[in-house]
C-alpha atoms as a PDB file:
ATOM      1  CA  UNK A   1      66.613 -76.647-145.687  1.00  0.00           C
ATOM      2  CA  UNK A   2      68.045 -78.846-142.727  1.00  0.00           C
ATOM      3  CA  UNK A   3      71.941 -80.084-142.538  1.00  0.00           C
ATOM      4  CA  UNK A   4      71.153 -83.413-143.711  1.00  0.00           C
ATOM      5  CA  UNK A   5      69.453 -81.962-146.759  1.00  0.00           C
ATOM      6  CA  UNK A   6      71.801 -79.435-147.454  1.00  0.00           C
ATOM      7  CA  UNK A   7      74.844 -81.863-147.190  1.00  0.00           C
ATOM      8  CA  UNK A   8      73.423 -84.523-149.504  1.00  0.00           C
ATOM      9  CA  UNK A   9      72.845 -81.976-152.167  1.00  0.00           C
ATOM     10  CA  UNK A  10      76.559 -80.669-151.816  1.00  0.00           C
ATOM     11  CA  UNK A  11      78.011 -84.138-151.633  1.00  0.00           C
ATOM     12  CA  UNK A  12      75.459 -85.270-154.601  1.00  0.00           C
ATOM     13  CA  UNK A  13      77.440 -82.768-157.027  1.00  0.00           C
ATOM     14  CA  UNK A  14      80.795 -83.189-155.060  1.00  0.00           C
ATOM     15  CA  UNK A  15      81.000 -86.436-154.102  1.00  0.00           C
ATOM     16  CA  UNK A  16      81.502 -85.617-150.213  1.00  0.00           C
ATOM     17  CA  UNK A  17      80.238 -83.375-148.127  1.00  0.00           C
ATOM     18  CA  UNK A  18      80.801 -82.601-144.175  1.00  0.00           C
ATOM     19  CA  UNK A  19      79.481 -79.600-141.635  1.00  0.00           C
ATOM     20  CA  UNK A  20      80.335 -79.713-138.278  1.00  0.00           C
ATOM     21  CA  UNK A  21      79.189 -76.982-136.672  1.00  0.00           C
ATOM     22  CA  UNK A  22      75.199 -77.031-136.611  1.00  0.00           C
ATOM     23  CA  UNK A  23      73.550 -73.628-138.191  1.00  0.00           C
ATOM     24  CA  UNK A  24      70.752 -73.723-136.166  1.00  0.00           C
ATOM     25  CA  UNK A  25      69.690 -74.988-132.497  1.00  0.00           C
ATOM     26  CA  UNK A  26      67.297 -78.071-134.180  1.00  0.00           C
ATOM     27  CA  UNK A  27      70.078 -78.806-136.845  1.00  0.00           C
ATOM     28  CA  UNK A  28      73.129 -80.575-136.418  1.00  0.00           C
ATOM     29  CA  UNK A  29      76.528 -81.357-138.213  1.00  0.00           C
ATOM     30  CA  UNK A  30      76.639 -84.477-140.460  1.00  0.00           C
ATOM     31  CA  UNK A  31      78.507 -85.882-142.741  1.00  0.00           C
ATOM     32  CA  UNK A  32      77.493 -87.273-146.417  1.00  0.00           C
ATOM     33  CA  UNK A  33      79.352 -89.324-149.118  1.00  0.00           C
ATOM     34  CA  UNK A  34      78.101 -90.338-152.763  1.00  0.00           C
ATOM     35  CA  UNK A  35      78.640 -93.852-153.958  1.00  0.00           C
ATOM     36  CA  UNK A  36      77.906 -95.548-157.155  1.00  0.00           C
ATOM     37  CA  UNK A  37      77.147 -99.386-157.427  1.00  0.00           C
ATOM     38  CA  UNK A  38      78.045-101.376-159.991  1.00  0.00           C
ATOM     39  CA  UNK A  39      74.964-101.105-162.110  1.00  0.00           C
ATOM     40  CA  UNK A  40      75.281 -97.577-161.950  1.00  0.00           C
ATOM     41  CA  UNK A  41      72.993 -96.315-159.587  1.00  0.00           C
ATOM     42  CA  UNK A  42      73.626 -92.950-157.526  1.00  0.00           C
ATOM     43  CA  UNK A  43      73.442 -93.152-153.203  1.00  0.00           C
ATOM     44  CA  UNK A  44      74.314 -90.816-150.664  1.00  0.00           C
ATOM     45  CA  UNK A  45      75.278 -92.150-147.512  1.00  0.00           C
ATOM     46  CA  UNK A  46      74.402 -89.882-143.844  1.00  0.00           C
ATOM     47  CA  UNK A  47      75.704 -92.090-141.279  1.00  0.00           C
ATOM     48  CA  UNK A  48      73.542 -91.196-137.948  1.00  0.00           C
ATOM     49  CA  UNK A  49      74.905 -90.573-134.651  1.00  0.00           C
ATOM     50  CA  UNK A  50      74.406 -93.372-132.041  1.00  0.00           C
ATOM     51  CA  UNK A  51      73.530 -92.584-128.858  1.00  0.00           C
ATOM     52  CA  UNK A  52      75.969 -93.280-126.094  1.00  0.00           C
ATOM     53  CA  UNK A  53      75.938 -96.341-124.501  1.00  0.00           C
ATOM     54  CA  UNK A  54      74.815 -95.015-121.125  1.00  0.00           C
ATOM     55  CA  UNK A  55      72.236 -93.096-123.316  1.00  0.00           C
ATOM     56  CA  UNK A  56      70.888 -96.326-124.204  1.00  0.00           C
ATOM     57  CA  UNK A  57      70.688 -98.464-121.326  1.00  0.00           C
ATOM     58  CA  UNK A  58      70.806 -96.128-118.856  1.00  0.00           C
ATOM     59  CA  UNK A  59      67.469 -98.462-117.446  1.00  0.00           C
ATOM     60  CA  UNK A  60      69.657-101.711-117.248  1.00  0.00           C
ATOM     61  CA  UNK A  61      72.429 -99.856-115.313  1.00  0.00           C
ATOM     62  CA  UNK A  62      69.906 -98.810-112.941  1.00  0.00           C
ATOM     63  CA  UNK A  63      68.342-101.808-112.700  1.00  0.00           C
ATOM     64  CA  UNK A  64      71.831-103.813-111.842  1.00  0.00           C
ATOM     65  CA  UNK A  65      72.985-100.566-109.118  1.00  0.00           C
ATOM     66  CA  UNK A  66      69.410-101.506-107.248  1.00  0.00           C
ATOM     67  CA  UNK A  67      70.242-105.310-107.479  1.00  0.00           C
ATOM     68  CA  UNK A  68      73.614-104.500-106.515  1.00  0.00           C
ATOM     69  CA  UNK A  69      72.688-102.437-103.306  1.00  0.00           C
ATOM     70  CA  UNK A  70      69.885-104.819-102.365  1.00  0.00           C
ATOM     71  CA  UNK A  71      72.545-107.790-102.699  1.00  0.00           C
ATOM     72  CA  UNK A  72      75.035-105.971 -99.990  1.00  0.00           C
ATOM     73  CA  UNK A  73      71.392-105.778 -97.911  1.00  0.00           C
ATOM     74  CA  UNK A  74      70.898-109.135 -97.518  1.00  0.00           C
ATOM     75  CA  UNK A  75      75.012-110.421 -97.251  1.00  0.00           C
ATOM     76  CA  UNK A  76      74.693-107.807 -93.948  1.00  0.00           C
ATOM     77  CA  UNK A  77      71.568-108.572 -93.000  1.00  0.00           C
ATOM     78  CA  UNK A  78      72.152-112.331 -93.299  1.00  0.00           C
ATOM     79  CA  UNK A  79      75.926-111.994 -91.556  1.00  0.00           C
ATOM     80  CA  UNK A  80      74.036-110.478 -88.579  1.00  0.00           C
ATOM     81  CA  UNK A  81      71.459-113.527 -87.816  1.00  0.00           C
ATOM     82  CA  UNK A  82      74.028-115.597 -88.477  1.00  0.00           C
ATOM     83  CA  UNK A  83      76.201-113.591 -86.066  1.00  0.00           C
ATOM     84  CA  UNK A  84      73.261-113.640 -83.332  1.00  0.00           C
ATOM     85  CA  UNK A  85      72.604-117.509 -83.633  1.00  0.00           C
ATOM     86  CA  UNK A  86      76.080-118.545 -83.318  1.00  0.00           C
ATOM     87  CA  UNK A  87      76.101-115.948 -79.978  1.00  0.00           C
ATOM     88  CA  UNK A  88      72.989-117.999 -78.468  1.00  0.00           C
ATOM     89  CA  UNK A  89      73.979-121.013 -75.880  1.00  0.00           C
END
């Protein structure tokens, strides 16, 4: 039985349930909550983890380092013609 399974079974009798350490190497800690809507029906709730931010785009930072670097490429590149046509009689 994995965490999430485990911990929505605990918090479906308890109302709330929460393991932090992970049993195993695939498993990891969650958390789980039981709610009840006005009609009357039963949920638990698992909130997932989200991924860091440089998890996600880690692409579009890459992307915008590359533009970045190519950008100071062509401000030194362009400072130098305009460095040897100003030096020209």
């Amino acid at each position: 039985m994995t965490g999430f399974v485990a911990a929505a079974t605990v918090a479906a009798k308890s109302g709330h349930a929460e393991r932090s350490a992970p049993p195993a190497k695939h498993d990891s800690g969650c958390h789980a909550t039981r709610f009840v809507t006005p009609s009357g029906t039963t949920y638990i709730r698992q909130p997932s983890r989200a991924p860091s931010i440089v998890d996600q785009y880690a692409w579009l930072i890459g992307t915008f380092g590359c533009g970045r670097a190519f950008g100071i490429v062509l401000v030194v590149v362009g400072g130098i013609v305009l460095a040897r046509s100003h030096r020209s009689p």
